[in-house]
Protein backbone atom coordinates (compact mmCIF):
# COMPACT_ATOMS: atom_id res chain seq x y z
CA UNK A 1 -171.16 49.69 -78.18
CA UNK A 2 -168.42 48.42 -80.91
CA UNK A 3 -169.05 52.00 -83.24
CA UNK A 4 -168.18 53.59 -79.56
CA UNK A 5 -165.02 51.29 -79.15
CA UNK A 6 -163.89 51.55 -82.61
CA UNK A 7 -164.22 55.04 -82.34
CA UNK A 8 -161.98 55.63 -79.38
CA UNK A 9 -159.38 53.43 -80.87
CA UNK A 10 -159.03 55.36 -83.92
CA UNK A 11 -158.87 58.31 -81.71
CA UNK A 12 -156.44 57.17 -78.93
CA UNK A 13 -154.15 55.79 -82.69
CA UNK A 14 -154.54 59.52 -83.98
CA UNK A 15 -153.85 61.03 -80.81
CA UNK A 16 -150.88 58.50 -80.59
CA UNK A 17 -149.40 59.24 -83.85
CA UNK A 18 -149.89 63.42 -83.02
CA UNK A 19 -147.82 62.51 -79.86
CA UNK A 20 -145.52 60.84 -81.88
CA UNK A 21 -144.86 63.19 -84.36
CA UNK A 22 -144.32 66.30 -82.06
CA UNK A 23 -141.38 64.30 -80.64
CA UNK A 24 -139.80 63.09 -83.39
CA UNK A 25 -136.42 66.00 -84.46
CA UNK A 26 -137.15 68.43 -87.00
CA UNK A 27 -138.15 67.63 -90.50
CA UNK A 28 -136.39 70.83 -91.74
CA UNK A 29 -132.75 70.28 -92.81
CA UNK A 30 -130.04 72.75 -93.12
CA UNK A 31 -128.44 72.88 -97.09
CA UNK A 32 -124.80 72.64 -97.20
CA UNK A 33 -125.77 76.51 -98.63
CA UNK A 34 -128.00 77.25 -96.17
CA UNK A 35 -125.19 76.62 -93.59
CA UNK A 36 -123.26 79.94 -94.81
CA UNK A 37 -126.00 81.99 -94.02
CA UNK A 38 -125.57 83.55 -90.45
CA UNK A 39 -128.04 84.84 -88.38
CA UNK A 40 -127.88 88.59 -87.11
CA UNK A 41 -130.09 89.87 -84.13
CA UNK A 42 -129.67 93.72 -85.06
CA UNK A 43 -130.47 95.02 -87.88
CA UNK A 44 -127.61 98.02 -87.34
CA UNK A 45 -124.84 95.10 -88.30
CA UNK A 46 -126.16 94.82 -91.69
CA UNK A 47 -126.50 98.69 -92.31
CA UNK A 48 -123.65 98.17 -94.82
CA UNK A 49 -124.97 95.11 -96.45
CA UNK A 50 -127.28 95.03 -99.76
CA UNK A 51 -130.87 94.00 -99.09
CA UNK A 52 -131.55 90.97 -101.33
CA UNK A 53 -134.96 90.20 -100.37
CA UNK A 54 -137.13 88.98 -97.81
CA UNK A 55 -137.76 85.15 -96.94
CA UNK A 56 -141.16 84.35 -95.48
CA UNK A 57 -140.99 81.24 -93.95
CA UNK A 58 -143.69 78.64 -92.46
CA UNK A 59 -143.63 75.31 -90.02
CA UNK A 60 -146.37 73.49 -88.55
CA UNK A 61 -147.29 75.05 -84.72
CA UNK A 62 -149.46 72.52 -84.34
CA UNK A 63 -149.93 68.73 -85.46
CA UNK A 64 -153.45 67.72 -85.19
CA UNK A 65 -154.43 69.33 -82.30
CA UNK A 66 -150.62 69.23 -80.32
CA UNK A 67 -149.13 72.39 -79.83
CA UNK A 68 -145.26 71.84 -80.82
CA UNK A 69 -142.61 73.49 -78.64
CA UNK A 70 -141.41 76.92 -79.22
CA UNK A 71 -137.64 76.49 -79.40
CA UNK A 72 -138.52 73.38 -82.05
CA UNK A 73 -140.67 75.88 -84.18
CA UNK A 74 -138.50 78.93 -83.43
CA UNK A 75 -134.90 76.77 -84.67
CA UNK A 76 -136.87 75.47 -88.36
CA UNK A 77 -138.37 79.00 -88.73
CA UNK A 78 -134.27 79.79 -88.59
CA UNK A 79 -133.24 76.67 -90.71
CA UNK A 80 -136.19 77.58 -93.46
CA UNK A 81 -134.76 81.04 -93.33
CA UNK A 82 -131.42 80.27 -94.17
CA UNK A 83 -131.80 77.74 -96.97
CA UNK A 84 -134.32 80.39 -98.93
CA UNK A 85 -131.75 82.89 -98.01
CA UNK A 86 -128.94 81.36 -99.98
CA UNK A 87 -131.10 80.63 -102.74
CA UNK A 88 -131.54 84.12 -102.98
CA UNK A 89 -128.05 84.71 -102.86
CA UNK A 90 -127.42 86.17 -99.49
CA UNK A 91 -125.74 85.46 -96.59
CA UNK A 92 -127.29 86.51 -93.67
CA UNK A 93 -130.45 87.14 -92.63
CA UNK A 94 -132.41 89.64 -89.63
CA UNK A 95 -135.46 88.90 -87.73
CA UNK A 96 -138.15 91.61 -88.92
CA UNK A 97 -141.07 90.16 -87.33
CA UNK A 98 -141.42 87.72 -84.16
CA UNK A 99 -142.66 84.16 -84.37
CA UNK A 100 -146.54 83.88 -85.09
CA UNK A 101 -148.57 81.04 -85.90
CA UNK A 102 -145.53 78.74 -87.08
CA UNK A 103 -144.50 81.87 -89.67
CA UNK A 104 -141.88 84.82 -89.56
CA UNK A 105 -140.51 86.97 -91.38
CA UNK A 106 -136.63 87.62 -92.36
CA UNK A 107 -134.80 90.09 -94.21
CA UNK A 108 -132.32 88.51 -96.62
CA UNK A 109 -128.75 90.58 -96.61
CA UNK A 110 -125.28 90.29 -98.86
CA UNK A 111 -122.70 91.42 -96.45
CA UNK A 112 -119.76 89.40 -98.46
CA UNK A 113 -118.28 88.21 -95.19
């Protein structure tokens, strides 16, 4: 009867702490560089822009077994986009694939706003 006790308390303290976590605000900070990258919806705005690259970026959809909310994954995909974008040297970046798994994928543009 105690294993069975102890056993639920560690899992109601996990279960706690995954609760926990999924509220807390994002982990993923914007870099004073990543804050002069811009975000474009269509790709026809940056027709006249050079391609610098692509940024893959990754979060955590899910914290032990808590689903975390879509506009919370959806805004650090963004934020994750933008800093790797101005490490690459660019200054805006596209959506070229939609939100899966915690992962998307952005194309990373120069348009020397």
């Amino acid at each position: 009867m105690l294993q069975h006790t102890t056993s639920l308390t560690r899992l109601s303290a996990i279960a706690l702490f995954a609760l926990s976590l999924s509220a807390c605000e994002s982990w993923v900070q914007l870099t004073p560089e990543g804050a002069n990258v811009e975000l474009v919806g269509d790709a026809s705005r940056v027709a006249s822009c050079t391609r610098v690259g692509r940024a893959n970026v990754q979060t955590l959809g899910k914290i032990i077994v808590v689903e975390r909310g879509g506009q919370r994954l959806q805004d650090e995909l963004l934020t994750l986009a933008r800093n790797e974008a101005a490490d690459l040297g660019g200054d805006t970046v596209v959506p070229e694939s939609l939100m899966a798994n915690g992962a998307q994928v952005f194309g990373v543009f120069k348009c020397s706003r």
